[in-house]
N, C-alpha and C. Protein backbone atom coordinates (compact mmCIF):
# COMPACT_ATOMS: atom_id res chain seq x y z
N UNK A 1 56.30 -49.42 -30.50
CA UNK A 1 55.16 -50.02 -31.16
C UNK A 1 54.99 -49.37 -32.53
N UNK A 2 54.89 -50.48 -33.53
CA UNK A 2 54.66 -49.48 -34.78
C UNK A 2 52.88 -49.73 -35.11
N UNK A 3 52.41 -48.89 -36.01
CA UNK A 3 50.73 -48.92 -36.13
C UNK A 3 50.38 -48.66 -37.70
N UNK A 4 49.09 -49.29 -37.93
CA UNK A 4 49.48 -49.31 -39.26
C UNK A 4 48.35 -48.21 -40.10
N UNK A 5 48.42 -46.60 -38.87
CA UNK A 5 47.70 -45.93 -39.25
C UNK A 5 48.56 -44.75 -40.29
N UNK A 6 48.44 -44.73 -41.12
CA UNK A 6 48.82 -44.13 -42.49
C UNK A 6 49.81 -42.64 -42.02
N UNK A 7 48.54 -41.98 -41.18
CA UNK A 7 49.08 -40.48 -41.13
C UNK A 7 49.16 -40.28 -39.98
N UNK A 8 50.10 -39.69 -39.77
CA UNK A 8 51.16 -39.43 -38.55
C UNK A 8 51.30 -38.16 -38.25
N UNK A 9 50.98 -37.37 -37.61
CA UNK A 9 51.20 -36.10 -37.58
C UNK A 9 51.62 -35.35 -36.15
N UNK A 10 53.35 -35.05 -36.24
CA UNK A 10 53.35 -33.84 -34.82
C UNK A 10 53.11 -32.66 -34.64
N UNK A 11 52.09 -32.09 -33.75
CA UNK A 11 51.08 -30.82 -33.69
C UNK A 11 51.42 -30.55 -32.32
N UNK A 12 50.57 -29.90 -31.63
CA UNK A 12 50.91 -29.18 -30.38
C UNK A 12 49.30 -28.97 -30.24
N UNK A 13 48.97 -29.12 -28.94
CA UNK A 13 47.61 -28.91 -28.23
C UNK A 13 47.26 -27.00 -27.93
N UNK A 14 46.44 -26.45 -28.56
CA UNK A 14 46.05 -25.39 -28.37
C UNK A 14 44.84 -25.25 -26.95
N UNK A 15 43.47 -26.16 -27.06
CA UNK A 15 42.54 -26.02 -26.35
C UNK A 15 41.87 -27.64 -25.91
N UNK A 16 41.45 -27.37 -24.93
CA UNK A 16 40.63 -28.68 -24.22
C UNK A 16 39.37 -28.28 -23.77
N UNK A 17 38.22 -28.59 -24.54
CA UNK A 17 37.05 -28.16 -24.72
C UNK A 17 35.83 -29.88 -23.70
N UNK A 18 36.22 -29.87 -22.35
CA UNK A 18 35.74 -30.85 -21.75
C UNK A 18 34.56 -30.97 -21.46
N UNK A 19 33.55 -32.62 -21.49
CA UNK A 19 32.54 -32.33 -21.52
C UNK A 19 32.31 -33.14 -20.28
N UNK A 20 31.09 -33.59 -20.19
CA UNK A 20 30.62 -35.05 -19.27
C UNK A 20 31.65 -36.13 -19.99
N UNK A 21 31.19 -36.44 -21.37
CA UNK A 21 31.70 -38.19 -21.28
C UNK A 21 33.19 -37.65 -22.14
N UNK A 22 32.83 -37.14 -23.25
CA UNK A 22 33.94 -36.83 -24.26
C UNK A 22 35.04 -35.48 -24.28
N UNK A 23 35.71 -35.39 -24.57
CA UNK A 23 36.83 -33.77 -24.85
C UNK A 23 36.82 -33.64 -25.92
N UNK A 24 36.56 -32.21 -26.61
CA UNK A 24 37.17 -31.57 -28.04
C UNK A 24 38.43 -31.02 -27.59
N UNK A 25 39.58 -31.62 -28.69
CA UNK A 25 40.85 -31.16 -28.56
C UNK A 25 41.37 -30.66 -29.95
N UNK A 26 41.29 -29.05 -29.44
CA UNK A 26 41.60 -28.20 -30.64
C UNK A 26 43.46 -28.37 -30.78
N UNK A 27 43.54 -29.04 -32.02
CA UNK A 27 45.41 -29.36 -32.23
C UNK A 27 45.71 -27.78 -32.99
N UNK A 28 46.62 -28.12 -33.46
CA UNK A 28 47.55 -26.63 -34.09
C UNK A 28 49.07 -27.49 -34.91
N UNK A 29 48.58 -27.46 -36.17
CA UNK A 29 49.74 -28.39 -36.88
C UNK A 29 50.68 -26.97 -37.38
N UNK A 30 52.03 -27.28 -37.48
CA UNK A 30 53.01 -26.48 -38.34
C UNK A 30 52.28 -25.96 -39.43
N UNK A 31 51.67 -26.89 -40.43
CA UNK A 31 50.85 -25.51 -41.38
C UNK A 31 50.08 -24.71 -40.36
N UNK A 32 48.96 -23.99 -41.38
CA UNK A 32 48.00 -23.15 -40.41
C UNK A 32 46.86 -23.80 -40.41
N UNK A 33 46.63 -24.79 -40.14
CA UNK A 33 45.45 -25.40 -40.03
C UNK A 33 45.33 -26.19 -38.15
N UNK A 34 43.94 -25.87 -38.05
CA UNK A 34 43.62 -26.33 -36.93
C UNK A 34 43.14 -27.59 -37.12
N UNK A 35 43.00 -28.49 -35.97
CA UNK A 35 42.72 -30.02 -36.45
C UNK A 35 41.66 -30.32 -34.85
N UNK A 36 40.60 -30.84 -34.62
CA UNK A 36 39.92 -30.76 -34.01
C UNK A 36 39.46 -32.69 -33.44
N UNK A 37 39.90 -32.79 -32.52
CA UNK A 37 39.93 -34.22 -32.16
C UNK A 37 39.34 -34.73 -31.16
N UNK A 38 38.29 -35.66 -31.03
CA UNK A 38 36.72 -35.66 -30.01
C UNK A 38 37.45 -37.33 -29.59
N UNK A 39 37.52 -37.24 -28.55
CA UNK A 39 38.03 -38.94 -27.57
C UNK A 39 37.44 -38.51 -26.23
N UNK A 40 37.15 -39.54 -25.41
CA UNK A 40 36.67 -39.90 -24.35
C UNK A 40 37.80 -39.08 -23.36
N UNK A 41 36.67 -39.21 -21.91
CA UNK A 41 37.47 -38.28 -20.94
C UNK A 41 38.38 -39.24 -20.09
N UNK A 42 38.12 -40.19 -20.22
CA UNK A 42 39.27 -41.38 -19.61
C UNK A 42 40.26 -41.35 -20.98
N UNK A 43 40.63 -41.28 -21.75
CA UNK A 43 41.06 -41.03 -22.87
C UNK A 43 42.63 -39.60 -22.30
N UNK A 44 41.69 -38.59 -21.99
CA UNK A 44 42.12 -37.46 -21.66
C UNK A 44 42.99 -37.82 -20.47
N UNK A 45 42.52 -38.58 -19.33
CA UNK A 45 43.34 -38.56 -18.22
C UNK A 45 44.57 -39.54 -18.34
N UNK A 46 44.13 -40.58 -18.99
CA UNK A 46 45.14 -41.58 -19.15
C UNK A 46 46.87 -40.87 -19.81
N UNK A 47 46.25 -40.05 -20.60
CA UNK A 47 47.62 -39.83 -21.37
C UNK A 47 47.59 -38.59 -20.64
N UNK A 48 47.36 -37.86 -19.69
CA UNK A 48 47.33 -36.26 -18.99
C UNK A 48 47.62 -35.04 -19.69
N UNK A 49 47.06 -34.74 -20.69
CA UNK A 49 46.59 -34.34 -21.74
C UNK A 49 46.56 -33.14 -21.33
N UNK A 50 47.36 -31.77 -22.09
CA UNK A 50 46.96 -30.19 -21.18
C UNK A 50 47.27 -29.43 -22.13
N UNK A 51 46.80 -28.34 -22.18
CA UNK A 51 47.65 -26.79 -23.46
C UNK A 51 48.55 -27.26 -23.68
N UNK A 52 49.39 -26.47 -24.80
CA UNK A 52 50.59 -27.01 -24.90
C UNK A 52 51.33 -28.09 -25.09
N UNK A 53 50.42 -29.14 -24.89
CA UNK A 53 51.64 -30.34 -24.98
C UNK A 53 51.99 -30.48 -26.64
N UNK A 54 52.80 -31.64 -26.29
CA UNK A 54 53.17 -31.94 -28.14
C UNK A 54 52.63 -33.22 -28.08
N UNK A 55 52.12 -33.64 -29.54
CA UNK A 55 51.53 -34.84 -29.77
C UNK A 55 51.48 -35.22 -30.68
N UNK A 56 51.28 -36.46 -30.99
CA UNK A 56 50.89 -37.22 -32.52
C UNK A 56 49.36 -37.26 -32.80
N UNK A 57 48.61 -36.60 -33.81
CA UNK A 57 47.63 -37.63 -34.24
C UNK A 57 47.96 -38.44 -35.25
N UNK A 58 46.89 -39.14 -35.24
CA UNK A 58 47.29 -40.36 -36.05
C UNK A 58 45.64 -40.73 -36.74
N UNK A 59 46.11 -41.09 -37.81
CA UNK A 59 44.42 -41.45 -38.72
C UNK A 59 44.92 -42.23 -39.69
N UNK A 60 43.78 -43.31 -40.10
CA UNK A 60 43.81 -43.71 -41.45
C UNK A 60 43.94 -43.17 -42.61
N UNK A 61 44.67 -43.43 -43.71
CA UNK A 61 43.99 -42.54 -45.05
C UNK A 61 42.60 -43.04 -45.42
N UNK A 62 41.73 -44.11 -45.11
CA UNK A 62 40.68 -44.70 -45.56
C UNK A 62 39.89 -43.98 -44.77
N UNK A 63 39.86 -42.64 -43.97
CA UNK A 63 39.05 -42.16 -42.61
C UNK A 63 39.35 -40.56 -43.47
N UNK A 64 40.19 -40.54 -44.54
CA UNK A 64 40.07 -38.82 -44.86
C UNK A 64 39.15 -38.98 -46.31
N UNK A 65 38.26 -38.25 -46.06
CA UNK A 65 37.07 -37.67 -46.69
C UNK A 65 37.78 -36.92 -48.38
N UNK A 66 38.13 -37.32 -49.19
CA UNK A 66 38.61 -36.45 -50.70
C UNK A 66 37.08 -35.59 -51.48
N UNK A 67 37.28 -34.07 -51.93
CA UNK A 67 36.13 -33.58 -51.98
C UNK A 67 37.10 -33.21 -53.41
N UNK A 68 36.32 -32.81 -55.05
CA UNK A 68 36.66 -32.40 -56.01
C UNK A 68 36.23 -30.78 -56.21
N UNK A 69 35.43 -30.27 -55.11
CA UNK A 69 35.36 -28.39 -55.31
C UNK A 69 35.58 -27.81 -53.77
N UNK A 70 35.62 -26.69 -54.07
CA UNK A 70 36.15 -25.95 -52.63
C UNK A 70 34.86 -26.26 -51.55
N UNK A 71 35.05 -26.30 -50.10
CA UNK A 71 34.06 -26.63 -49.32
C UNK A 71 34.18 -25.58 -48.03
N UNK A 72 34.82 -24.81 -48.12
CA UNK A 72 35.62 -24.08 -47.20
C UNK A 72 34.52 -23.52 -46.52
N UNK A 73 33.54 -23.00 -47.06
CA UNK A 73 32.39 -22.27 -46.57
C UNK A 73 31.96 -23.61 -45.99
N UNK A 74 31.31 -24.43 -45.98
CA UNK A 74 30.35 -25.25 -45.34
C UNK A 74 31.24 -25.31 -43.32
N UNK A 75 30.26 -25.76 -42.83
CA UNK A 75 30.57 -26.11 -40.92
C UNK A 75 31.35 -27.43 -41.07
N UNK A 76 32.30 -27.56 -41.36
CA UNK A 76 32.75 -28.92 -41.62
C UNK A 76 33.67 -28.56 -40.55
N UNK A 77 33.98 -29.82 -39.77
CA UNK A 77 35.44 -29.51 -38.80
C UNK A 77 36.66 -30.26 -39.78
N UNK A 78 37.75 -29.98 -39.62
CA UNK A 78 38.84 -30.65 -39.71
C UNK A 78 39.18 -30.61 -41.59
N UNK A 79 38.73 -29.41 -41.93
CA UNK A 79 38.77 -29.14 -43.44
C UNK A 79 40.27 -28.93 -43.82
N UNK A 80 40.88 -29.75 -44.74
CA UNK A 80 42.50 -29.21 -44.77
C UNK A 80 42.47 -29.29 -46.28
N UNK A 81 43.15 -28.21 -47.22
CA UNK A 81 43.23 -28.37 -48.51
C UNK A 81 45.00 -28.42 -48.92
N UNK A 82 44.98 -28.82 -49.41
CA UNK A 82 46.80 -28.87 -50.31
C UNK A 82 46.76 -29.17 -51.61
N UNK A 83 47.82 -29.95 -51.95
CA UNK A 83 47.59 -30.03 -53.54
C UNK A 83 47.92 -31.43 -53.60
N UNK A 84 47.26 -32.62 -54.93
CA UNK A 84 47.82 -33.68 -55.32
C UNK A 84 49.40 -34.06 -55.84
N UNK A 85 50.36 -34.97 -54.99
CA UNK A 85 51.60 -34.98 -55.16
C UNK A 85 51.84 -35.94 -55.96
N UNK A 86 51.24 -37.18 -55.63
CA UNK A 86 51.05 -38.51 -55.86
C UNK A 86 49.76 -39.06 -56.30
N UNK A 87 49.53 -40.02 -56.92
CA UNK A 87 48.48 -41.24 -57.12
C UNK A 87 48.97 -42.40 -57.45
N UNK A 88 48.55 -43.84 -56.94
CA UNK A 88 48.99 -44.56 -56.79
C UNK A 88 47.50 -45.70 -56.88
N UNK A 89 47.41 -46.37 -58.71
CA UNK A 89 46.25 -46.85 -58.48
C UNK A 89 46.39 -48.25 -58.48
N UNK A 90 45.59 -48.91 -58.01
CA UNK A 90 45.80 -50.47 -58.13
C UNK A 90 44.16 -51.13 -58.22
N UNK A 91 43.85 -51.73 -59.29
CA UNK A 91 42.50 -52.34 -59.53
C UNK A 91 40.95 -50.83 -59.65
N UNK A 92 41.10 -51.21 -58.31
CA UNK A 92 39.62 -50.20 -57.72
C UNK A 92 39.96 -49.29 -57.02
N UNK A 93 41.25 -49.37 -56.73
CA UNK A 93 41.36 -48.42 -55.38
C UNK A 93 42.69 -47.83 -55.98
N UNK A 94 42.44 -46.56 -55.40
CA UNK A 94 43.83 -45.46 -55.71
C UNK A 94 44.24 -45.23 -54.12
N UNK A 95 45.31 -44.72 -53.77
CA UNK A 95 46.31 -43.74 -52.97
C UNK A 95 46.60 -42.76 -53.40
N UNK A 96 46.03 -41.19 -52.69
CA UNK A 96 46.32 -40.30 -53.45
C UNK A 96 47.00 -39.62 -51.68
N UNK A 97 48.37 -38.93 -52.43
CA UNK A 97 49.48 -38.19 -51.24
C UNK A 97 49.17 -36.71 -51.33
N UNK A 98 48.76 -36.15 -50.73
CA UNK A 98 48.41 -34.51 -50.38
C UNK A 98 49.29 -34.10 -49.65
N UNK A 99 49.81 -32.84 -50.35
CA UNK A 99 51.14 -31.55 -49.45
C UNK A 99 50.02 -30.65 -48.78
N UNK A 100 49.76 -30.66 -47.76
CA UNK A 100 49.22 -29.60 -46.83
C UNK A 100 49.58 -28.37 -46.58
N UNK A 101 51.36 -28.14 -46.87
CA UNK A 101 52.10 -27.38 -46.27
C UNK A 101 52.60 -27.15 -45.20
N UNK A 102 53.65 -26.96 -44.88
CA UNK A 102 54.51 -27.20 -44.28
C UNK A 102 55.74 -28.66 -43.72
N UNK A 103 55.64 -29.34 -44.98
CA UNK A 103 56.34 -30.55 -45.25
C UNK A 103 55.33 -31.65 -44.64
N UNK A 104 53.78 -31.03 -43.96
CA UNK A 104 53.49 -32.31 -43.90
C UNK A 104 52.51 -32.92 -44.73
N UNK A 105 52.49 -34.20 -45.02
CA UNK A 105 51.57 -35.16 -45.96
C UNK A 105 50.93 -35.48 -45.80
N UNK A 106 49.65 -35.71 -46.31
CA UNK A 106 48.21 -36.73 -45.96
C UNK A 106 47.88 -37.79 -46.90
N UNK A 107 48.22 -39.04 -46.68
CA UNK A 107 47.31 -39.83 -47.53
C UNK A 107 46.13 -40.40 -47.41
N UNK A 108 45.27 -40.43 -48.85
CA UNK A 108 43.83 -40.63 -48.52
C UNK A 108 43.84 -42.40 -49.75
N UNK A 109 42.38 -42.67 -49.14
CA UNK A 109 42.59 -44.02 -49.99
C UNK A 109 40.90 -43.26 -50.70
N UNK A 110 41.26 -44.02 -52.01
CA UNK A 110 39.53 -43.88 -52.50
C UNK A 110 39.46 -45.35 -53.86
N UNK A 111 38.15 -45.29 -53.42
CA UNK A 111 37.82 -46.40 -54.41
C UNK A 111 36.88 -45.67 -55.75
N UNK A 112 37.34 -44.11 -56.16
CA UNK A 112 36.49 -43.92 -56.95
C UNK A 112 37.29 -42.93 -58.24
N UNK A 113 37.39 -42.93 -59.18
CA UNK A 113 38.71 -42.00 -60.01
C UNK A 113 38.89 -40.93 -59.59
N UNK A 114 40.10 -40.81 -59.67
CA UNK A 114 40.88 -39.76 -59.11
C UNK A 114 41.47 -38.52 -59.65
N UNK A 115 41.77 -37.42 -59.71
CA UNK A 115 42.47 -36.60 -60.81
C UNK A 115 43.31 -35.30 -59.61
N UNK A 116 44.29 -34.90 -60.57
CA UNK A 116 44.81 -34.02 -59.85
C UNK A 116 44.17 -32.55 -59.12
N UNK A 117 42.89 -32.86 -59.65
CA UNK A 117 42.24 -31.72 -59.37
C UNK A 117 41.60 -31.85 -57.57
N UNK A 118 41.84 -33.22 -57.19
CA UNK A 118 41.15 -33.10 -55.68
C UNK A 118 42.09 -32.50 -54.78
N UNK A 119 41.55 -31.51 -54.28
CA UNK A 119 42.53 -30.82 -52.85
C UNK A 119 42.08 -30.79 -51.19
N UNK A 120 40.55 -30.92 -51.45
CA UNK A 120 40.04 -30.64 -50.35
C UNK A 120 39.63 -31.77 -49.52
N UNK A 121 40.55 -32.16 -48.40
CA UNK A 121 40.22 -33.42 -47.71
C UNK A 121 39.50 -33.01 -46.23
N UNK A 122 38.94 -34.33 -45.93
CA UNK A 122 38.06 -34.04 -44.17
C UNK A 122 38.61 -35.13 -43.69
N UNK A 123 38.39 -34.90 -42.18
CA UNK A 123 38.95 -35.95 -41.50
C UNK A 123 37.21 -35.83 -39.82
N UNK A 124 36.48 -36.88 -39.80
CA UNK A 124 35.76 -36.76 -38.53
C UNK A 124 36.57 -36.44 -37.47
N UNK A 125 36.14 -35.55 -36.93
CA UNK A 125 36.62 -35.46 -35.64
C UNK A 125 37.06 -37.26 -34.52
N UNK A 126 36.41 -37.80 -34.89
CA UNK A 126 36.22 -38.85 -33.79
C UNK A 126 37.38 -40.46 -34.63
N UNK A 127 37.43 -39.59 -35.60
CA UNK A 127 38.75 -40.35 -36.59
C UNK A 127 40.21 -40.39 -36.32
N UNK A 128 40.43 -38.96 -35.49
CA UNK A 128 41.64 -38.76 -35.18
C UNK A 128 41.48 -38.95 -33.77
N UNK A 129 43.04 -39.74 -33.87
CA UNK A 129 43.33 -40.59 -32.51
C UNK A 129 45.15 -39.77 -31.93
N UNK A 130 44.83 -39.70 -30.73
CA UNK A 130 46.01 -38.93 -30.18
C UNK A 130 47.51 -39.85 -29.38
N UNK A 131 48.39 -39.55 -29.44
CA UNK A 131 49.36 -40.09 -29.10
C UNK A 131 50.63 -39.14 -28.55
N UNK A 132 50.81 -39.91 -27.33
CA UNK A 132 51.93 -38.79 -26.32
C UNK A 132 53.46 -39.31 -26.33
């Protein structure tokens, strides 16, 4: 099946933080960034979901958050900074490609000008979607 969610990412499951309805699933990507992913507990069983496994998330670029100053201090989950590789504008809307490190990429969509100076992207927890 192909999907026509932008960013693709293989990580590895660190923690399963289970509740009544929903799970926090703390990921662990090749860079050093943690990635934090909130889906339903039928969600969890369907795909049998445990430490360790390996997985895809998967997100829109129209679902990652582009910030123009450091945010690092604020409670934000899912804070990842890299540097601008690419921009790609058309009318109103740009594509901008972020190096995270460690060869992997993020693209974000924005409808608002762009400059090489944005590094700091978010992603909601409830944005990222998991795949086994």
């Amino acid at each position: 099946m192909q999907i026509s969610a932008r960013n693709q990412i293989k990580c590895n499951i660190e923690h399963i933080d289970k509740g009544k309805i929903n799970s926090f699933i703390s990921i662990s990507l090749k860079s050093r960034y943690e990635i934090i992913s909130n889906i339903t507990n039928s969600s969890l069983h369907s795909l049998k979901l445990k430490s360790n496994d390996d997985i895809v998330i998967l997100f829109k670029s129209s679902s990652v958050i582009l910030s123009k100053e450091s945010a690092f201090n604020l409670s934000i989950k899912n804070k990842l900074q890299g540097r601008v590789i690419k921009i790609l504008t058309e009318e109103a809307d740009s594509e901008i490609i972020l190096d995270i490190g460690e060869d992997i990429i993020v693209a974000a969509i924005s409808t608002e000008e762009v400059n090489l100076m944005w590094e700091i992207n978010f992603i909601k927890p409830s944005d990222i979607m998991i795949g086994k």
